[in-house]
Protein backbone atom coordinates (compact mmCIF):
# COMPACT_ATOMS: atom_id res chain seq x y z
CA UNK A 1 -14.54 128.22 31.96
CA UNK A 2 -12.81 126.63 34.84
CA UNK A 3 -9.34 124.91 35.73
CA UNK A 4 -8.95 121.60 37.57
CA UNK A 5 -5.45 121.57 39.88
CA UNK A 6 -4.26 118.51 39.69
CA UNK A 7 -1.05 119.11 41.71
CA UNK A 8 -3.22 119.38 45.30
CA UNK A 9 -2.91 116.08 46.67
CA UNK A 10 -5.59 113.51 46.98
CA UNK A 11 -5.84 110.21 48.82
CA UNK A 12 -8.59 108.81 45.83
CA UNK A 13 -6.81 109.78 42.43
CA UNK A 14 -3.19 108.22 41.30
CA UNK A 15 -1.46 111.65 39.37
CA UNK A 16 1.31 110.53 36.81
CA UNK A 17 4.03 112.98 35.88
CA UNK A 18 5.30 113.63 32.47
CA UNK A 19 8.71 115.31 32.03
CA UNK A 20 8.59 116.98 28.84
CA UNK A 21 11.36 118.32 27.27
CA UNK A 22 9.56 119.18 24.42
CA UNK A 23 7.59 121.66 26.42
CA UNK A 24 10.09 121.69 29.44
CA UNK A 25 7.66 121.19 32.07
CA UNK A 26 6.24 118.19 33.72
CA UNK A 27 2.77 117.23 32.70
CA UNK A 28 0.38 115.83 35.77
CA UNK A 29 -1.52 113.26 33.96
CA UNK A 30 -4.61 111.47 35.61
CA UNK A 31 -4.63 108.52 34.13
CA UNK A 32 -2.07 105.94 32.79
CA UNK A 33 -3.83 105.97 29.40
CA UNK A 34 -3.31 110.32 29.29
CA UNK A 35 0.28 109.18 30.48
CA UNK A 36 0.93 106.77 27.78
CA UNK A 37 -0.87 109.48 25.01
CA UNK A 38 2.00 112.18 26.25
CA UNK A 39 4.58 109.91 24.61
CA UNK A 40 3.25 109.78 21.33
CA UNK A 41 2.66 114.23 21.85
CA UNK A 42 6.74 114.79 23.21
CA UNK A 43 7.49 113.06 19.67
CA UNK A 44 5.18 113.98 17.49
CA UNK A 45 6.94 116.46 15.06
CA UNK A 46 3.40 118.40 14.02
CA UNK A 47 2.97 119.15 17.73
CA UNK A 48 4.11 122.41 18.86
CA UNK A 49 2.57 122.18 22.83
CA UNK A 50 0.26 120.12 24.92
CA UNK A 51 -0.85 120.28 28.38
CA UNK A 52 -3.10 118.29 30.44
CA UNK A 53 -6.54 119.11 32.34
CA UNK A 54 -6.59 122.37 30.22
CA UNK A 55 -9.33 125.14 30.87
CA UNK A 56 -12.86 123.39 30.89
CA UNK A 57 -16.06 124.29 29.50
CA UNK A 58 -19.66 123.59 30.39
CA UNK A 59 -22.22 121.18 27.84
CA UNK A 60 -25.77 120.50 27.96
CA UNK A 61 -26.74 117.00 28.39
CA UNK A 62 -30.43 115.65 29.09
CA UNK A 63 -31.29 118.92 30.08
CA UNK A 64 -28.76 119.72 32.62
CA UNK A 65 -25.46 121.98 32.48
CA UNK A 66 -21.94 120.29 33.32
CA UNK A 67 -18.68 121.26 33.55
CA UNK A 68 -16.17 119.45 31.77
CA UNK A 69 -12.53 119.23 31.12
CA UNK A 70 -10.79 117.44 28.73
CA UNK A 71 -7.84 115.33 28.72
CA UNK A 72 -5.57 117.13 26.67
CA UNK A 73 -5.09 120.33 24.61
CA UNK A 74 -2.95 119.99 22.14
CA UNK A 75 -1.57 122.64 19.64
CA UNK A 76 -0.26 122.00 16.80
CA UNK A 77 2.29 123.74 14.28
CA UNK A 78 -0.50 125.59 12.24
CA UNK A 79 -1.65 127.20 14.83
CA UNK A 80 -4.81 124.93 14.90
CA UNK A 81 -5.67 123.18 18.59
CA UNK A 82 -7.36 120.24 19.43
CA UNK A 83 -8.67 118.92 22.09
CA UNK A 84 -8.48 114.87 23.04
CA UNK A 85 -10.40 112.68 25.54
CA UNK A 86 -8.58 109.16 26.97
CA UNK A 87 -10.63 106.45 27.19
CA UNK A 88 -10.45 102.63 27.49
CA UNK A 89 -12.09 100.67 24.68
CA UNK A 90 -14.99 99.11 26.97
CA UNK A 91 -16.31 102.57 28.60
CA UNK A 92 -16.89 103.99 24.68
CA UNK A 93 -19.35 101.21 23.69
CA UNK A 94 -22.16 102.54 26.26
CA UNK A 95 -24.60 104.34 24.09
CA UNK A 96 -25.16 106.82 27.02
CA UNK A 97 -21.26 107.90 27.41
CA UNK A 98 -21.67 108.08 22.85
CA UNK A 99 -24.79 110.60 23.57
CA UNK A 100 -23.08 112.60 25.76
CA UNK A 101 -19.94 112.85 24.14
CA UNK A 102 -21.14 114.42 21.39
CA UNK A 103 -22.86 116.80 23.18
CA UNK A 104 -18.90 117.68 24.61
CA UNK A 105 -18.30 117.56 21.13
CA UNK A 106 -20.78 120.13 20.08
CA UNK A 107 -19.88 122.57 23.10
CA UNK A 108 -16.44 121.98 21.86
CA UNK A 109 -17.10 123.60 17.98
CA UNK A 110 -18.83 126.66 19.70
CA UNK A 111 -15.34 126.76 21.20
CA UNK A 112 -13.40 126.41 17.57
CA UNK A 113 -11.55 123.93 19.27
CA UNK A 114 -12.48 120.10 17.81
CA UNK A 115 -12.80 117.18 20.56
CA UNK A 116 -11.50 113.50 19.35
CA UNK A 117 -12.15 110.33 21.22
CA UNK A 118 -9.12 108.19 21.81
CA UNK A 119 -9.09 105.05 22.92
CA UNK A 120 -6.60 102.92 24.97
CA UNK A 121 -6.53 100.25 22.06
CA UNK A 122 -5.13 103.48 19.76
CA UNK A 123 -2.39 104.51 22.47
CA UNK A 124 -1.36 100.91 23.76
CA UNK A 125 0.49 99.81 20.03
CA UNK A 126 3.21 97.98 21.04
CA UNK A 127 6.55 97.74 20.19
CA UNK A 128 5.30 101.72 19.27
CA UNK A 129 4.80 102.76 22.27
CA UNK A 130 7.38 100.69 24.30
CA UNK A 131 9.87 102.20 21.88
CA UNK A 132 8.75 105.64 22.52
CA UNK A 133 9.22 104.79 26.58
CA UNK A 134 12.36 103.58 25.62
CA UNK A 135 13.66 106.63 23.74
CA UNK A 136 11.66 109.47 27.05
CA UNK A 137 14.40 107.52 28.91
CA UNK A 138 17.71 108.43 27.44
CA UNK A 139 16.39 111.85 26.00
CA UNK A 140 17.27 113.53 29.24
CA UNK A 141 20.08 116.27 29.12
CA UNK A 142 20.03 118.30 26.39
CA UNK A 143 22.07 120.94 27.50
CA UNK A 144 24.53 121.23 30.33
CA UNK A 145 24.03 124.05 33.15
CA UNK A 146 27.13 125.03 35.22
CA UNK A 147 26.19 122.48 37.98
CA UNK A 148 26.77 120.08 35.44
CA UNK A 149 29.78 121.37 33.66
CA UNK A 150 31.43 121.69 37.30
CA UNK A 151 30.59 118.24 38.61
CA UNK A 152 32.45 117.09 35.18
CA UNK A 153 35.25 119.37 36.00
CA UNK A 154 35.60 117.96 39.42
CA UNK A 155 35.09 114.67 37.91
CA UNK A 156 37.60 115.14 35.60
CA UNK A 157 40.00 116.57 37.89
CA UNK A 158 40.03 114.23 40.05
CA UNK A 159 40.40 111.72 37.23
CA UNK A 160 43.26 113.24 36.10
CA UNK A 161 45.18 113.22 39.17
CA UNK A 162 44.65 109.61 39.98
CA UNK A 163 45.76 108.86 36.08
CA UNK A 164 48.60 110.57 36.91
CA UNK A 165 49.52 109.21 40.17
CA UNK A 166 49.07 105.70 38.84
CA UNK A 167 51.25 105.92 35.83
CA UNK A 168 54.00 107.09 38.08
């Protein structure tokens, strides 16, 4: 079992970030479709936590051992887990990438930890997903520190004094 650190930079991959309030951390996502998946996770009700690039495993395939790591984990409100894989439509079709994903799925069970195939065309429902963007945006603050509480202080103070000095 092995992690992959994502938040070293690299001149080759693009790294989206994910702020989660759900799980209030931000999620380093490496590819737009994982990106667009964490939308449909922050609002899902059964889903307790997710994180990205979780602990990897090794698989036989043709003969050879390889490491992999999947996209997601995800754990539900059961307690059961589940791990996902992001994919675009087109790269699922090759009967090679079908072979071998099974064999990830097999190495998988021996985990107790199921592996499911999702595909761009699943994640990309529109206005769904443009309506989940839409509601990440103004989910922001959910509770006010004391930074905030004094900038509104100062805010309002200063507020109040011009009010006051206008009126006059």
């Amino acid at each position: 079992m092995y992690i992959r650190n994502l938040r070293k930079p690299s001149a080759n991959k693009n790294i989206f970030k994910f702020a989660s309030t759900k799980i209030n951390d931000m999620i380093m996502c490496e590819s737009s479709i994982e990106f667009d998946a964490c939308f449909y996770h922050e609002y899902n009700d059964d889903i307790e936590h997710f994180e990205s690039q979780p602990e990897g495993f090794h698989y036989y395939f043709e003969g050879c051992r390889r490491p992999y790591t999947p996209d997601c984990l995800i754990k539900y409100k059961d307690n059961t887990f589940q791990y996902q894989e992001y994919k675009p439509l087109n790269k699922t079709l090759d009967q090679t990438f079908k072979a071998e994903f099974a064999e990830k799925q097999k190495a998988s069970i021996a985990l107790g930890i199921k592996l499911i195939l999702v595909t761009d065309k699943q994640i990309r429902v529109n206005p769904i997903l443009n309506n989940l963007k839409l509601l990440h945006r103004y989910s922001g603050i959910h509770q006010l520190d004391d930074i905030h509480i004094q900038s509104i202080t100062i805010n309002l103070q200063a507020f109040k004094y011009l009010f006051l000095n206008i009126s006059r």
